[in-house]
Protein backbone atom coordinates (compact mmCIF):
# COMPACT_ATOMS: atom_id res chain seq x y z
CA UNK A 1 -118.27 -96.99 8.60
CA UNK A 2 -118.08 -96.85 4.50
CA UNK A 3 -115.35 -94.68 4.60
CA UNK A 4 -113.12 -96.69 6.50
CA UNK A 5 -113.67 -99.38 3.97
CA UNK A 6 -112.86 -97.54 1.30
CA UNK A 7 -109.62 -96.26 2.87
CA UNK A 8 -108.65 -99.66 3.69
CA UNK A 9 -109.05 -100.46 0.01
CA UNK A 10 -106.91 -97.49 -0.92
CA UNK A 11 -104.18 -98.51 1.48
CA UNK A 12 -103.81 -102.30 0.53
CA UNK A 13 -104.03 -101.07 -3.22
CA UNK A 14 -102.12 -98.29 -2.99
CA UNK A 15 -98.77 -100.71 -2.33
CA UNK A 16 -99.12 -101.80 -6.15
CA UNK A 17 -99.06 -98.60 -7.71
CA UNK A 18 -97.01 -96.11 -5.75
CA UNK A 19 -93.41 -95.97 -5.09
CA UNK A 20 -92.45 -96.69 -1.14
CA UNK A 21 -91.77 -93.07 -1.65
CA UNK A 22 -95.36 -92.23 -2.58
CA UNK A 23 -96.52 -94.68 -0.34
CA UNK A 24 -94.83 -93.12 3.07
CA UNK A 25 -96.07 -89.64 1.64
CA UNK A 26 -99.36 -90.42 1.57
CA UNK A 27 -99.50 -92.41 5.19
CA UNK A 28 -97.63 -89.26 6.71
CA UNK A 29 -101.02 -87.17 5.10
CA UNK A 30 -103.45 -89.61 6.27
CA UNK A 31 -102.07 -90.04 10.02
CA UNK A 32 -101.77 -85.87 9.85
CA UNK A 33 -105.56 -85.92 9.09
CA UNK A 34 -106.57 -87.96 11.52
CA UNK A 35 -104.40 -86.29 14.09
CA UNK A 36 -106.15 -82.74 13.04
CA UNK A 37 -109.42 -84.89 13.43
CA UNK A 38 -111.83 -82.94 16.31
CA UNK A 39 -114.79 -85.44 17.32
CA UNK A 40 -117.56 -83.85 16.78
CA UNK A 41 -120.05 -85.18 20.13
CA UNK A 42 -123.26 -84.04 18.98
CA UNK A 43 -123.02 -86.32 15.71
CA UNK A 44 -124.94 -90.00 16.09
CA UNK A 45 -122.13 -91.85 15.70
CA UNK A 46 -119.28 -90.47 17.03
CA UNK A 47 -117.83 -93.39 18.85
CA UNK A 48 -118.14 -95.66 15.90
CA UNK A 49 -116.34 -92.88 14.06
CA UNK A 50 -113.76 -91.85 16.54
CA UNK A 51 -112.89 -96.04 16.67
CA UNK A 52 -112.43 -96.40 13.18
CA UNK A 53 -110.47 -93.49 12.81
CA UNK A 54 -108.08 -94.66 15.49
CA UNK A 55 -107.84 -98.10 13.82
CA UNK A 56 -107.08 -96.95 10.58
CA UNK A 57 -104.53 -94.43 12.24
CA UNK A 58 -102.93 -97.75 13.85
CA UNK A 59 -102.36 -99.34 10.77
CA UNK A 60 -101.09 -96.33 8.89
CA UNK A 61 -98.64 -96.44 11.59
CA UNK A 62 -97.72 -100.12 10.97
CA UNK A 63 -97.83 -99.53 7.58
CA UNK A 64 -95.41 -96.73 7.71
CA UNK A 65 -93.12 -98.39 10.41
CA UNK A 66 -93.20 -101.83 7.85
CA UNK A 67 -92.18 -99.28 4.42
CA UNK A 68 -89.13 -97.43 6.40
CA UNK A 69 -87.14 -100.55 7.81
C-alpha cells in the first residue's frame, strides 16, 4: 500500500523536525485515526489495507511508548 509508505516516511522523518512534544501529538492523531478506521468489505483490497493499517498502528504505539519513557 503507497500510503503506508509514505506514512512510514513521515514517522521516521518526523523525529528530526518535531519536538517529542509534537511528535507524541501527532502519534496520539494517527493511532485515533486508525482506531475511527471502519473497513470498508466491498473494497478490493481490504485485507491488504486493514493489515497495513494495523502495522502502522503497532508502531505508532512503539513509537509513542519509546518518546514517553
Amino acid at each position: 500500500m503507497a500510503g503506508a509508505g509514505a506514512m512510514k516516511h513521515h514517522l521516521e522523518g518526523a523525529e528530526h523536525d518535531d519536538t517529542p512534544t509534537e511528535q507524541v501529538r501527532h502519534l496520539r492523531e494517527l493511532i485515533d485515526a486508525l482506531d475511527r478506521r471502519v473497513p470498508q468489505i466491498e473494497r478490493s483490497g481490504e485485507i491488504d489495507i486493514a493489515r497495513d493499517a494495523a502495522d502502522l498502528r503497532a508502531r505508532a504505539i512503539k513509537r509513542l511508548a519509546a518518546l514517553q519513557t
